[in-house]
PDB file of N, CA and C in Angstrom:
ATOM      1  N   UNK A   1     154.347  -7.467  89.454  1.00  0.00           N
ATOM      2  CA  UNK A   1     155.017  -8.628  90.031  1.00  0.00           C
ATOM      3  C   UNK A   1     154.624  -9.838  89.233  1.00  0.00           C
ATOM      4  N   UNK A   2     155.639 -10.376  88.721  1.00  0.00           N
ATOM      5  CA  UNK A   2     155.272 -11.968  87.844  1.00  0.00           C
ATOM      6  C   UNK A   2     155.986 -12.661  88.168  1.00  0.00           C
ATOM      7  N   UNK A   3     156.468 -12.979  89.146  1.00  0.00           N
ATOM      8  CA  UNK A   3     156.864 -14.474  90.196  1.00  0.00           C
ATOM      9  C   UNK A   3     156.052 -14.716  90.869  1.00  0.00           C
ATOM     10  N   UNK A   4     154.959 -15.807  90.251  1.00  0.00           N
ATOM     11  CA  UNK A   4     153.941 -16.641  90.999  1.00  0.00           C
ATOM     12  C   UNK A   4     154.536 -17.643  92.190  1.00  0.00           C
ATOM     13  N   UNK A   5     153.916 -17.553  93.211  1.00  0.00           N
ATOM     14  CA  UNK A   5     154.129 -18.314  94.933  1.00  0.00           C
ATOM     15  C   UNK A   5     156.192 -18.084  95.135  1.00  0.00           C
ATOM     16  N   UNK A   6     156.193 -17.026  94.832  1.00  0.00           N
ATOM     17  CA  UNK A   6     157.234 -16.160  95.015  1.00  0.00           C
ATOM     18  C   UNK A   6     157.603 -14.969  96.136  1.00  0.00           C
ATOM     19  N   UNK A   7     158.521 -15.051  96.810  1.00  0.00           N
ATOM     20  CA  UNK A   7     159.008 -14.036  97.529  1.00  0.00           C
ATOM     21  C   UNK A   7     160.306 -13.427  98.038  1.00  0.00           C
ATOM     22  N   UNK A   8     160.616 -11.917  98.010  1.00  0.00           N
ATOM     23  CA  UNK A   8     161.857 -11.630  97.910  1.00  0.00           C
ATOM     24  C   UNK A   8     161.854 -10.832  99.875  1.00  0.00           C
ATOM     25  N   UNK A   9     162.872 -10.974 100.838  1.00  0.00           N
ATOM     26  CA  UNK A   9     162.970 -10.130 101.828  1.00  0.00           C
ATOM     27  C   UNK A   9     162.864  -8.822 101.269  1.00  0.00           C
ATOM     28  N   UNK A  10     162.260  -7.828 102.029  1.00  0.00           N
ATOM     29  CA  UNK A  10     162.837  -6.147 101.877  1.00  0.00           C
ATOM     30  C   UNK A  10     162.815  -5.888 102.965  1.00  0.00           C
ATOM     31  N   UNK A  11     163.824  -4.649 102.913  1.00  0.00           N
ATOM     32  CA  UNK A  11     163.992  -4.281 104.084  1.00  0.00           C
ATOM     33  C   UNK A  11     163.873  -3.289 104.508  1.00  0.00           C
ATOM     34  N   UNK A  12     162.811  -3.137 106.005  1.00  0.00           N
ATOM     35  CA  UNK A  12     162.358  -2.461 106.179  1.00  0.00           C
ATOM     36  C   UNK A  12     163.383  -0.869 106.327  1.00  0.00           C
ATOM     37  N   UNK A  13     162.459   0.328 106.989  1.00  0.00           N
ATOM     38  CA  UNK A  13     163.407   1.387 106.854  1.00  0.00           C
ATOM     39  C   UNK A  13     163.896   1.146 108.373  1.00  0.00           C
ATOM     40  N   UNK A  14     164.370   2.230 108.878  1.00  0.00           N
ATOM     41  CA  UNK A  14     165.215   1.932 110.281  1.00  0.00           C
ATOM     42  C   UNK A  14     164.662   2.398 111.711  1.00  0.00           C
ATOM     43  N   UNK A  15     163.456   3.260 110.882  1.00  0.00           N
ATOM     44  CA  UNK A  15     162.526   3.575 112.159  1.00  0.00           C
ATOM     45  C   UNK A  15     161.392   2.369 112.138  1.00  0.00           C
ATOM     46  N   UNK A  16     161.024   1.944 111.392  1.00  0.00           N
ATOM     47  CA  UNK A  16     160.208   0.912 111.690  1.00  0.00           C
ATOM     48  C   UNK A  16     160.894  -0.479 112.181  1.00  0.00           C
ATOM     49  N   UNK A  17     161.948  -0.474 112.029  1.00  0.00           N
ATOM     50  CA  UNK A  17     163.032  -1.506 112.849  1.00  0.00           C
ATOM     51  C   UNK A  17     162.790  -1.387 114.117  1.00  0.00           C
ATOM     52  N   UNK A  18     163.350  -0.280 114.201  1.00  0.00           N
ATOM     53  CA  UNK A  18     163.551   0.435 115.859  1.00  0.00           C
ATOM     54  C   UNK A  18     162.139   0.454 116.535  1.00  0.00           C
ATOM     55  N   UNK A  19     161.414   0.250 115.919  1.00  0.00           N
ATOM     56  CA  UNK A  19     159.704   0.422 116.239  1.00  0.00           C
ATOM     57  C   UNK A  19     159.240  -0.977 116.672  1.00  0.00           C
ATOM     58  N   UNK A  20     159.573  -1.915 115.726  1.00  0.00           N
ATOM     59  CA  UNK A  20     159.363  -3.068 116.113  1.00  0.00           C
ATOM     60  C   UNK A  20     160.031  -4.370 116.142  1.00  0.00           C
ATOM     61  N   UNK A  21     161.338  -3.975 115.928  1.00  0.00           N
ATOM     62  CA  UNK A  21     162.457  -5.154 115.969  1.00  0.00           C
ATOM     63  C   UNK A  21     162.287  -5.983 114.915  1.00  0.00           C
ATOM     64  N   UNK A  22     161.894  -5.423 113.826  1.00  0.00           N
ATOM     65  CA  UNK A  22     161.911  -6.580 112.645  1.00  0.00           C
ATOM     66  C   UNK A  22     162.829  -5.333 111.513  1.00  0.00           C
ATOM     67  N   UNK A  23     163.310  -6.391 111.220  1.00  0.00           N
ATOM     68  CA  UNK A  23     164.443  -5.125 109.793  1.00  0.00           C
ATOM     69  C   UNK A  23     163.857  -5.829 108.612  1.00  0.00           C
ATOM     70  N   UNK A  24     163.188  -7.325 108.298  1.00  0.00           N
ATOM     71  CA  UNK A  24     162.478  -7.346 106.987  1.00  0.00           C
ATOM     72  C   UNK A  24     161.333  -7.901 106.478  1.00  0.00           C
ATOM     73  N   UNK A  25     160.856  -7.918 105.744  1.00  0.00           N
ATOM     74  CA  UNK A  25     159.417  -8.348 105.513  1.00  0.00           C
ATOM     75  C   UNK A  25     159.521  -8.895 104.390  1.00  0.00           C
ATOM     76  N   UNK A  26     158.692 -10.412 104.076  1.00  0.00           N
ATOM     77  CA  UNK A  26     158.377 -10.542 102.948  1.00  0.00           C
ATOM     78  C   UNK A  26     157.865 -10.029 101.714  1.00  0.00           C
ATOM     79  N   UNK A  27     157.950 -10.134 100.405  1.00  0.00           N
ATOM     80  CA  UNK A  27     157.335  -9.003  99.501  1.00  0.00           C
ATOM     81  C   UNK A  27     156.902 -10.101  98.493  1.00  0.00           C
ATOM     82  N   UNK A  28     155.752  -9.732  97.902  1.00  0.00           N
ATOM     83  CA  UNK A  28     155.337 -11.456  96.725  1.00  0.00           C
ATOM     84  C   UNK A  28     153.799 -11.716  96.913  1.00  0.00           C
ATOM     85  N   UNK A  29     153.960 -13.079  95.646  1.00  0.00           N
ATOM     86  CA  UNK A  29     152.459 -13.320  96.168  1.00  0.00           C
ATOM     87  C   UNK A  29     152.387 -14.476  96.676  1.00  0.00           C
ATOM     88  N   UNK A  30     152.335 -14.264  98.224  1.00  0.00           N
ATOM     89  CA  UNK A  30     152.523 -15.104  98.970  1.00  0.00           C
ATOM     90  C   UNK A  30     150.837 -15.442 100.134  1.00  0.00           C
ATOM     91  N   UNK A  31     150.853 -16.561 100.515  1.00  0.00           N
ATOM     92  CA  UNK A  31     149.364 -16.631 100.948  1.00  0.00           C
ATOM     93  C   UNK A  31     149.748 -16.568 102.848  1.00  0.00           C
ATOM     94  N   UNK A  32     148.716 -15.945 103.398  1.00  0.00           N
ATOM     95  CA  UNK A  32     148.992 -16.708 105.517  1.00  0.00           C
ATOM     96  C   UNK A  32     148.466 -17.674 105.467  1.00  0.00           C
ATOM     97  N   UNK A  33     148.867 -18.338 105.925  1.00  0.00           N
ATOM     98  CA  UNK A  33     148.421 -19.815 106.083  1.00  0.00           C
ATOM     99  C   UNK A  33     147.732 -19.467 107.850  1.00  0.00           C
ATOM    100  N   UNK A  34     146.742 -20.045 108.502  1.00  0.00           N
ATOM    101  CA  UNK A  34     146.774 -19.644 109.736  1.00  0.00           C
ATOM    102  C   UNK A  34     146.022 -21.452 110.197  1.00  0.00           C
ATOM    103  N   UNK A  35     145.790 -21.768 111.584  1.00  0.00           N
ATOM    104  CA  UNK A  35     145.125 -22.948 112.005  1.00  0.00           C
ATOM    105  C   UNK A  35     144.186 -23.339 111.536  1.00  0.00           C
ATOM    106  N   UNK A  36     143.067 -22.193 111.211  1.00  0.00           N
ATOM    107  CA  UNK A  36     141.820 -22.491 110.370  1.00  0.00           C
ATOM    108  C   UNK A  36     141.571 -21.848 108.746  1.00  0.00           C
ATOM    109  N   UNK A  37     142.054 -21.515 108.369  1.00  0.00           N
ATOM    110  CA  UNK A  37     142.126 -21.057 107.180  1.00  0.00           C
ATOM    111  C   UNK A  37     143.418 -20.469 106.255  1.00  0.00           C
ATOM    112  N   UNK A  38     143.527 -20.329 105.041  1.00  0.00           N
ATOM    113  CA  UNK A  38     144.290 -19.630 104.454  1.00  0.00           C
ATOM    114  C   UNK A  38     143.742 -18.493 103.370  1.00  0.00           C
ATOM    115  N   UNK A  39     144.413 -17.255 103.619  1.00  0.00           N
ATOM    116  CA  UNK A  39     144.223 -16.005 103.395  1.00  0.00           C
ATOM    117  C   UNK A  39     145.072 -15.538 101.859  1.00  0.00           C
ATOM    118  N   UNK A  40     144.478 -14.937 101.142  1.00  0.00           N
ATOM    119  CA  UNK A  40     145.467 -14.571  99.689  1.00  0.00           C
ATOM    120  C   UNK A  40     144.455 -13.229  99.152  1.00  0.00           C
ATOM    121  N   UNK A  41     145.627 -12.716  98.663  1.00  0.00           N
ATOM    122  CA  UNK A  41     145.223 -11.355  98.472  1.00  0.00           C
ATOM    123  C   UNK A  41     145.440 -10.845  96.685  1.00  0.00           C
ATOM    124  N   UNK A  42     144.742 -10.057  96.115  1.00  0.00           N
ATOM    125  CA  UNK A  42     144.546  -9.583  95.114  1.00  0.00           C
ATOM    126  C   UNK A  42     144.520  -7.981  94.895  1.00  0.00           C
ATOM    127  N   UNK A  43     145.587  -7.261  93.901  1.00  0.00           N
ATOM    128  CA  UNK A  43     145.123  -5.922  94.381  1.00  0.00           C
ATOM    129  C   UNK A  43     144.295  -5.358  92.972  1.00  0.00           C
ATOM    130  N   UNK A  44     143.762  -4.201  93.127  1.00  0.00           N
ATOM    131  CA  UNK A  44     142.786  -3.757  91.908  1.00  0.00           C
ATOM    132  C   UNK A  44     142.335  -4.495  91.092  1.00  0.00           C
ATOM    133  N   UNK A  45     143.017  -4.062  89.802  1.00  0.00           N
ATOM    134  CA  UNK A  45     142.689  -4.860  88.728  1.00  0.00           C
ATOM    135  C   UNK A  45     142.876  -6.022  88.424  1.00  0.00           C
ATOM    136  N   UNK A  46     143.484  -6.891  89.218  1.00  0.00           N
ATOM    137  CA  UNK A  46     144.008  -8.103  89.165  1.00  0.00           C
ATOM    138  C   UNK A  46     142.311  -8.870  88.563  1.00  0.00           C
ATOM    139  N   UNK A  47     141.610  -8.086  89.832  1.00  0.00           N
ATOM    140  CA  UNK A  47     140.039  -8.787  89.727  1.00  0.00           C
ATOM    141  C   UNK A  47     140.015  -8.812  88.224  1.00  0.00           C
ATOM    142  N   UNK A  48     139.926  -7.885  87.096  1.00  0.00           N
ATOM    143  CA  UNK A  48     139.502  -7.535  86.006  1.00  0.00           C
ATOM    144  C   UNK A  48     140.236  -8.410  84.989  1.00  0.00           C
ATOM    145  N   UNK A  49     141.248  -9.063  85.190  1.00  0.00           N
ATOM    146  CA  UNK A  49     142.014  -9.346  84.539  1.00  0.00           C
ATOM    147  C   UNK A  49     141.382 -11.040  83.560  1.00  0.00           C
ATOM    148  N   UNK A  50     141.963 -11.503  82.886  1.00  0.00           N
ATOM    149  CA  UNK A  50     141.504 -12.915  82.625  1.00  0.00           C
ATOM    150  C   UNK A  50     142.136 -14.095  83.600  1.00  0.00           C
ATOM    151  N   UNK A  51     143.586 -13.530  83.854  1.00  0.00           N
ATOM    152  CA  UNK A  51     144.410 -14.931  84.599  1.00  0.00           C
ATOM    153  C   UNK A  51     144.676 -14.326  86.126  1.00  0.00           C
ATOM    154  N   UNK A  52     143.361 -14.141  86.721  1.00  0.00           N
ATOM    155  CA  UNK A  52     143.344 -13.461  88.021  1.00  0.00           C
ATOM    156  C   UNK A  52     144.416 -14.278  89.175  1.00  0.00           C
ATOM    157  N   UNK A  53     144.948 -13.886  89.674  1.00  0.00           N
ATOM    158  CA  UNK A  53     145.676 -14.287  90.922  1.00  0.00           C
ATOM    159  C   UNK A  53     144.628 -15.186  91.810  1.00  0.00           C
ATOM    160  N   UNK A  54     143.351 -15.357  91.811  1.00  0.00           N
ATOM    161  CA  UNK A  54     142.530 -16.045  93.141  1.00  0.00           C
ATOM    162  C   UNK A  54     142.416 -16.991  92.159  1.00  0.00           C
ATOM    163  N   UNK A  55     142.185 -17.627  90.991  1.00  0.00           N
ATOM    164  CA  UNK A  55     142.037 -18.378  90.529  1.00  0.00           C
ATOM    165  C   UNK A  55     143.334 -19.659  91.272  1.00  0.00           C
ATOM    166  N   UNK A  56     144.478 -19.475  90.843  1.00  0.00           N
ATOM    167  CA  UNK A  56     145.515 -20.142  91.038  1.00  0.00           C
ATOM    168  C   UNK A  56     145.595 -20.037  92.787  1.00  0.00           C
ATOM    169  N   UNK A  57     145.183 -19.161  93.458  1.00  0.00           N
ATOM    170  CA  UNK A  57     145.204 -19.294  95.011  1.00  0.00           C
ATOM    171  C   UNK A  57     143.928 -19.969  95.572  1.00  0.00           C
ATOM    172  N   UNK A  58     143.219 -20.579  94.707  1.00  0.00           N
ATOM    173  CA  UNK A  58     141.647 -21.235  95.208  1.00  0.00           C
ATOM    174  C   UNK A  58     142.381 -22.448  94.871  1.00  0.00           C
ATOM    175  N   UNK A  59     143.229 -22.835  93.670  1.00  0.00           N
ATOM    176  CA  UNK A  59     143.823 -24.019  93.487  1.00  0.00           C
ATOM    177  C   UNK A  59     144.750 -24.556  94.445  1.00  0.00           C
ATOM    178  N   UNK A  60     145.234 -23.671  95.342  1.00  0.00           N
ATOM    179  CA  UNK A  60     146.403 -24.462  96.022  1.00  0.00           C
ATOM    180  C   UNK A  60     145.644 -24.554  97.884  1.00  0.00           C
ATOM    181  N   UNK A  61     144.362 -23.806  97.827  1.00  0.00           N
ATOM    182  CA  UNK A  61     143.657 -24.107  98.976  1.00  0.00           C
ATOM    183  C   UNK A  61     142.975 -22.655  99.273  1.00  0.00           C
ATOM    184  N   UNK A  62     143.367 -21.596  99.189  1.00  0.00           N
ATOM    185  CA  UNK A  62     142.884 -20.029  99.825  1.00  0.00           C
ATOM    186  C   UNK A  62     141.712 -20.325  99.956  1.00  0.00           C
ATOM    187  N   UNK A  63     141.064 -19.867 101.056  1.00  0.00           N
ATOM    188  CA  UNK A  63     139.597 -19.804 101.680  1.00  0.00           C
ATOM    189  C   UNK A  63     138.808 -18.746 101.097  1.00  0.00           C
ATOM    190  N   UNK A  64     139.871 -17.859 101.747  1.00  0.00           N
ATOM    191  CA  UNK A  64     139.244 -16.184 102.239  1.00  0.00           C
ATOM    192  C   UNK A  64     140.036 -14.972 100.809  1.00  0.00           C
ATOM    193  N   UNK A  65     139.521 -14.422 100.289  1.00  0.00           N
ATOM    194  CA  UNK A  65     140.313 -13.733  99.064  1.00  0.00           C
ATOM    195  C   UNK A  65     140.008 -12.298  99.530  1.00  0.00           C
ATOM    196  N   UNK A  66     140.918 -11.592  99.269  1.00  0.00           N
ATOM    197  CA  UNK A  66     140.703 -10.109 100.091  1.00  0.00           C
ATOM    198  C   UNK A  66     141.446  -8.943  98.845  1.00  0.00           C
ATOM    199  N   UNK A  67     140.573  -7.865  97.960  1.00  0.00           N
ATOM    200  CA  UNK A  67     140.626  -7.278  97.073  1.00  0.00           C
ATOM    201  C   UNK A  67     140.870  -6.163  98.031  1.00  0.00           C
ATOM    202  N   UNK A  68     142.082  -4.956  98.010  1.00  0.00           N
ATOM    203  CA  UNK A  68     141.639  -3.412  98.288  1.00  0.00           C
ATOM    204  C   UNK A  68     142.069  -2.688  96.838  1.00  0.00           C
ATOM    205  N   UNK A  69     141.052  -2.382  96.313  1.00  0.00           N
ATOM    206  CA  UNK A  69     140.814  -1.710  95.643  1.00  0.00           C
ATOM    207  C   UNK A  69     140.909  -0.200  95.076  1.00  0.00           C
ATOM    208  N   UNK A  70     140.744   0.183  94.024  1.00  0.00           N
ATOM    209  CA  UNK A  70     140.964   1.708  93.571  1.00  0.00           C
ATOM    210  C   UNK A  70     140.437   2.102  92.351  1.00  0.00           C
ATOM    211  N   UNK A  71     139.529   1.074  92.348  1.00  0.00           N
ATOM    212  CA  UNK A  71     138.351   1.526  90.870  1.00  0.00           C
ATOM    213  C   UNK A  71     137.908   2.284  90.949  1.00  0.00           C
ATOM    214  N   UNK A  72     137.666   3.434  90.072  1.00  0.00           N
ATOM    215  CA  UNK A  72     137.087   4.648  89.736  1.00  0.00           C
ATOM    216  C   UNK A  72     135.590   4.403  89.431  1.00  0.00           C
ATOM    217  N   UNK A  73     134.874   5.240  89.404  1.00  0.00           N
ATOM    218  CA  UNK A  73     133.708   5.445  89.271  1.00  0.00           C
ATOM    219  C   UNK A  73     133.217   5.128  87.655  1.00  0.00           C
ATOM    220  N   UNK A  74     132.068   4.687  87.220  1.00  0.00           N
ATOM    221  CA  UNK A  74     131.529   4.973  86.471  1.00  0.00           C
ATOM    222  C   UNK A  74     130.106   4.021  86.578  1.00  0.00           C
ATOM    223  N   UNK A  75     129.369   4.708  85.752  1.00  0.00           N
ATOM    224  CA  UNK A  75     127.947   5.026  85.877  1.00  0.00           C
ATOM    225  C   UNK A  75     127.529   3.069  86.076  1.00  0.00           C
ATOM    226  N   UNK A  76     126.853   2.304  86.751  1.00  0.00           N
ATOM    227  CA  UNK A  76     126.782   0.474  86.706  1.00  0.00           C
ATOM    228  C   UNK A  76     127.883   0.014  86.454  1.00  0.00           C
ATOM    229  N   UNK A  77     129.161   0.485  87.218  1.00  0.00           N
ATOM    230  CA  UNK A  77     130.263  -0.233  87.083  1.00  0.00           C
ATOM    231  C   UNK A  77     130.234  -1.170  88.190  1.00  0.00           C
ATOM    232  N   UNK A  78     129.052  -1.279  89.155  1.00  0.00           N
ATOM    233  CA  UNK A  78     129.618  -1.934  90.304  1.00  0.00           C
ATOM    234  C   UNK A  78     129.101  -3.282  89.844  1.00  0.00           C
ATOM    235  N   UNK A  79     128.282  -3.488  89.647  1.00  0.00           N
ATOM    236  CA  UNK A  79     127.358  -4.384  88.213  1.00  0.00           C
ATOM    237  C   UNK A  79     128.638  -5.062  87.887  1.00  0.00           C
ATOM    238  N   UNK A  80     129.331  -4.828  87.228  1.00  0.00           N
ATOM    239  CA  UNK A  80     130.772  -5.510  86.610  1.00  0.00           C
ATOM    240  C   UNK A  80     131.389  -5.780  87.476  1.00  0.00           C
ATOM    241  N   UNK A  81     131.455  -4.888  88.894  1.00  0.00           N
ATOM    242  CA  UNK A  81     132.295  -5.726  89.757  1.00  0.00           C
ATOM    243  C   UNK A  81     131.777  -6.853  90.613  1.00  0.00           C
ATOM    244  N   UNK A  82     130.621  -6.829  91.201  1.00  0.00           N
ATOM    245  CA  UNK A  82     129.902  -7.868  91.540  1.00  0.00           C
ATOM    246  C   UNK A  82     129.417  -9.137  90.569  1.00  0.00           C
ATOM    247  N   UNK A  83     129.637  -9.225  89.543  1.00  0.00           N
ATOM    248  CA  UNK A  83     129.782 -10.367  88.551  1.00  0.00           C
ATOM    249  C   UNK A  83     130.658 -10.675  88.326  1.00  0.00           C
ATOM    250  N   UNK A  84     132.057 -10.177  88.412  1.00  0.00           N
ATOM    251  CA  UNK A  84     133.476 -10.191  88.879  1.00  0.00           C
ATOM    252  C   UNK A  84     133.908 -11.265  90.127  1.00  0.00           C
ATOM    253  N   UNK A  85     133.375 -10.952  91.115  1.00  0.00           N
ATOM    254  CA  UNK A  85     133.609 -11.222  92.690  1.00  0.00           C
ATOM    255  C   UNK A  85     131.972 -12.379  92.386  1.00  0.00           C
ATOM    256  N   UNK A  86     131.425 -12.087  92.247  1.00  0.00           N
ATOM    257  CA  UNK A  86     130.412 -13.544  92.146  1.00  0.00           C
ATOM    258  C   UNK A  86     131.009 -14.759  91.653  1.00  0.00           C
ATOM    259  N   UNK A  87     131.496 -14.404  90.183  1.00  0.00           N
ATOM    260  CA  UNK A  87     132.344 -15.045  88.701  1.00  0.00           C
ATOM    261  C   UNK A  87     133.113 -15.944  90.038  1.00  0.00           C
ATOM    262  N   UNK A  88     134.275 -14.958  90.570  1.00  0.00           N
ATOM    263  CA  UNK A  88     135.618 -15.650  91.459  1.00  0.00           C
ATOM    264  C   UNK A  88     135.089 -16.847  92.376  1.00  0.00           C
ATOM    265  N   UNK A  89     134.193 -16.280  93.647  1.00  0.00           N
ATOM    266  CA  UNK A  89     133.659 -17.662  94.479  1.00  0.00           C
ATOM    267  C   UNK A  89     133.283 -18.404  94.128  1.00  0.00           C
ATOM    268  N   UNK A  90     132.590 -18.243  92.696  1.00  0.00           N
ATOM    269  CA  UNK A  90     131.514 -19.326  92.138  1.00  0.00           C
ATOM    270  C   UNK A  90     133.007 -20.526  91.475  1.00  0.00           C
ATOM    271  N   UNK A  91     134.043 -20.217  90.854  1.00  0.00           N
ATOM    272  CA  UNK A  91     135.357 -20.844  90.511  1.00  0.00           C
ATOM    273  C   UNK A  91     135.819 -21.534  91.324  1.00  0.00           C
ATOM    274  N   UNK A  92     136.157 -20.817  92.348  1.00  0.00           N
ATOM    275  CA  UNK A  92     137.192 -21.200  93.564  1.00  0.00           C
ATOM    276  C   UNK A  92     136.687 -21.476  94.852  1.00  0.00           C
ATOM    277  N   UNK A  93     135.120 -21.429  94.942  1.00  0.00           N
ATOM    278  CA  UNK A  93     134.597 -21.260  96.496  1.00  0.00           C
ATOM    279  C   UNK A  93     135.512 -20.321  97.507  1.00  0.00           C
ATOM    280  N   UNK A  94     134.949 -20.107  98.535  1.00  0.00           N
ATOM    281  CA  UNK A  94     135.564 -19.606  99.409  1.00  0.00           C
ATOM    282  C   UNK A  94     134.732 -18.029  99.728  1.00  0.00           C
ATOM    283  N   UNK A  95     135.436 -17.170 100.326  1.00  0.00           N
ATOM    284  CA  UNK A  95     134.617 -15.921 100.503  1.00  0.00           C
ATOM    285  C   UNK A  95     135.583 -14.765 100.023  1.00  0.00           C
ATOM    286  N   UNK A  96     135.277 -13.538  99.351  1.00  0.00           N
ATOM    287  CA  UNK A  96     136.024 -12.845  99.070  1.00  0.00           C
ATOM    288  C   UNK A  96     135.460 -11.385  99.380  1.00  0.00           C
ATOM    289  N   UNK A  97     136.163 -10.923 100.372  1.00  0.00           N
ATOM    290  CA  UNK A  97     136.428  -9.715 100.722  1.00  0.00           C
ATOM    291  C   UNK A  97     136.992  -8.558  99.445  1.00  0.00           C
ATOM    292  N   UNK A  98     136.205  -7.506  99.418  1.00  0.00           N
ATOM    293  CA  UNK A  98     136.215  -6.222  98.616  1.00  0.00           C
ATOM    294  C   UNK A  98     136.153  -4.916  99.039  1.00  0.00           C
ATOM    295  N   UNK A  99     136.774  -3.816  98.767  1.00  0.00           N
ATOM    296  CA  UNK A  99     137.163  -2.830  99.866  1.00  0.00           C
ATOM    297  C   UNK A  99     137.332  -2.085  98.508  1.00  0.00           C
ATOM    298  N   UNK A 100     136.803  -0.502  98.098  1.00  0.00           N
ATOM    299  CA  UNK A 100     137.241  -0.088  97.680  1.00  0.00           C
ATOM    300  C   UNK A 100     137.321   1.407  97.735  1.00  0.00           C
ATOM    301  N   UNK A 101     138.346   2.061  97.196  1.00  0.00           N
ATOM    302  CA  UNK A 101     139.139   3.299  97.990  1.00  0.00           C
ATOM    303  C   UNK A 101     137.627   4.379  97.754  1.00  0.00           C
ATOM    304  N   UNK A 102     137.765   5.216  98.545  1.00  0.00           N
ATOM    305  CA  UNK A 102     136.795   6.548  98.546  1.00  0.00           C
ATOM    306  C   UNK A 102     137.283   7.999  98.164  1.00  0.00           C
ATOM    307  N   UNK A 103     136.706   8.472  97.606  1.00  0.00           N
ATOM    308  CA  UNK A 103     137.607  10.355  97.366  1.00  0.00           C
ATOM    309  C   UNK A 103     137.754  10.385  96.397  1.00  0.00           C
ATOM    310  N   UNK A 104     138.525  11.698  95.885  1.00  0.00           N
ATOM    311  CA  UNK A 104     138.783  12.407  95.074  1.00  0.00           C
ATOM    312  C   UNK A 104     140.333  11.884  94.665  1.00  0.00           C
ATOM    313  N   UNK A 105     140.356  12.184  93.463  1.00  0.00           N
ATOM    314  CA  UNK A 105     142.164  12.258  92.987  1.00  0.00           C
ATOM    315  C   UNK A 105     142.327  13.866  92.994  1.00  0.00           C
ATOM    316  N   UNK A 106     141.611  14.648  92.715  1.00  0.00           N
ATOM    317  CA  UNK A 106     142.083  16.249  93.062  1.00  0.00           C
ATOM    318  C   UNK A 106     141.126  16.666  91.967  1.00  0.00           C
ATOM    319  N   UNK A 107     140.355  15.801  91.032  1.00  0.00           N
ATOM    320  CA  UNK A 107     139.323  16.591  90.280  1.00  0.00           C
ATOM    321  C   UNK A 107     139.363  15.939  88.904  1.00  0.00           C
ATOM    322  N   UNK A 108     140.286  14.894  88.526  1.00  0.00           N
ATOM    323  CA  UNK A 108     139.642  14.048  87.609  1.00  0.00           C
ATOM    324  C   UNK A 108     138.882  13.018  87.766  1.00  0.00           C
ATOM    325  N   UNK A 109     139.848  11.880  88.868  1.00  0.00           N
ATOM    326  CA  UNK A 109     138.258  10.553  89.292  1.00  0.00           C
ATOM    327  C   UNK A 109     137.854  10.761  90.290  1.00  0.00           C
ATOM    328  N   UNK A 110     136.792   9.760  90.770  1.00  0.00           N
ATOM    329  CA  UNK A 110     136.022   9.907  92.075  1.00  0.00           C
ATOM    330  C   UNK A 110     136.247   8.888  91.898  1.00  0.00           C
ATOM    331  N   UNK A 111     136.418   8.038  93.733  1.00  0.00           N
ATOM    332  CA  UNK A 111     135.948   6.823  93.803  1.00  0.00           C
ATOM    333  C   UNK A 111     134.823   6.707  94.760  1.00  0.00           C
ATOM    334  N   UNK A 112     134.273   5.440  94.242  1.00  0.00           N
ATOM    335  CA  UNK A 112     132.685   5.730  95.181  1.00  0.00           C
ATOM    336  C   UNK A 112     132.948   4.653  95.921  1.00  0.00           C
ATOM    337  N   UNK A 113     134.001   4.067  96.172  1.00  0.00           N
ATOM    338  CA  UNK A 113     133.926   3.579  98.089  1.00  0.00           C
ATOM    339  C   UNK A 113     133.142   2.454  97.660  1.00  0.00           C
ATOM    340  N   UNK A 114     132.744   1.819  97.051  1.00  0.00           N
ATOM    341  CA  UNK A 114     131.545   0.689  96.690  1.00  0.00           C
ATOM    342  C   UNK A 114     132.292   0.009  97.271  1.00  0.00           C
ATOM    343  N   UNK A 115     131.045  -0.998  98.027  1.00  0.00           N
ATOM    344  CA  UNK A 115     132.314  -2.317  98.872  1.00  0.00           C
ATOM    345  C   UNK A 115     131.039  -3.107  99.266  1.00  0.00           C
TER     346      UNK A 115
END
């Protein structure tokens, strides 16, 4: 996705309509704004990247930054990710939430759930 503070409707399928009376949802990178804070989200590698998405969402106000993740394992990689996620708050202040996936792909990666 490369339409920055961008968003397109999609629409949902027809059982989740029927489920909850909504037929569409926003899709983008879009922030919640809520009474006390605003929320913006980052997925995987975005973290890794040079022109990270929280950078430009710490600029327009985001509090709270929330990563779910799917980094694979390797031997002090978390080392890189916690200087990563240190690197980000220390830029933008705020707090950033990190979540990352657990299991097997079927026998090439592991993820180790580090969070």
């Amino acid at each position: 996705w490369t339409k920055l503070r961008e968003t397109e409707e999609f629409t949902l399928p027809q059982i989740i309509t029927d489920i909850t009376g909504q037929s569409t949802v926003p899709f983008g990178t879009a922030v919640i704004s809520t009474r006390d804070t605003i929320i913006g989200t980052e997925i995987c590698e975005e973290l890794f990247t040079s022109q990270s998405p929280h950078t430009s969402m710490g600029l327009d106000g985001v509090e709270v930054f929330t990563n779910g993740s799917g980094s694979h394992f390797q031997l002090r990689k978390i080392h890189s990710r916690m200087d990563l996620i240190k690197g980000a708050t220390e830029k933008v202040g705020g707090v950033y939430v990190y979540s990352n996936f657990i299991g097997c792909d079927g026998g090439r990666l592991y993820f180790d759930g580090c969070c």
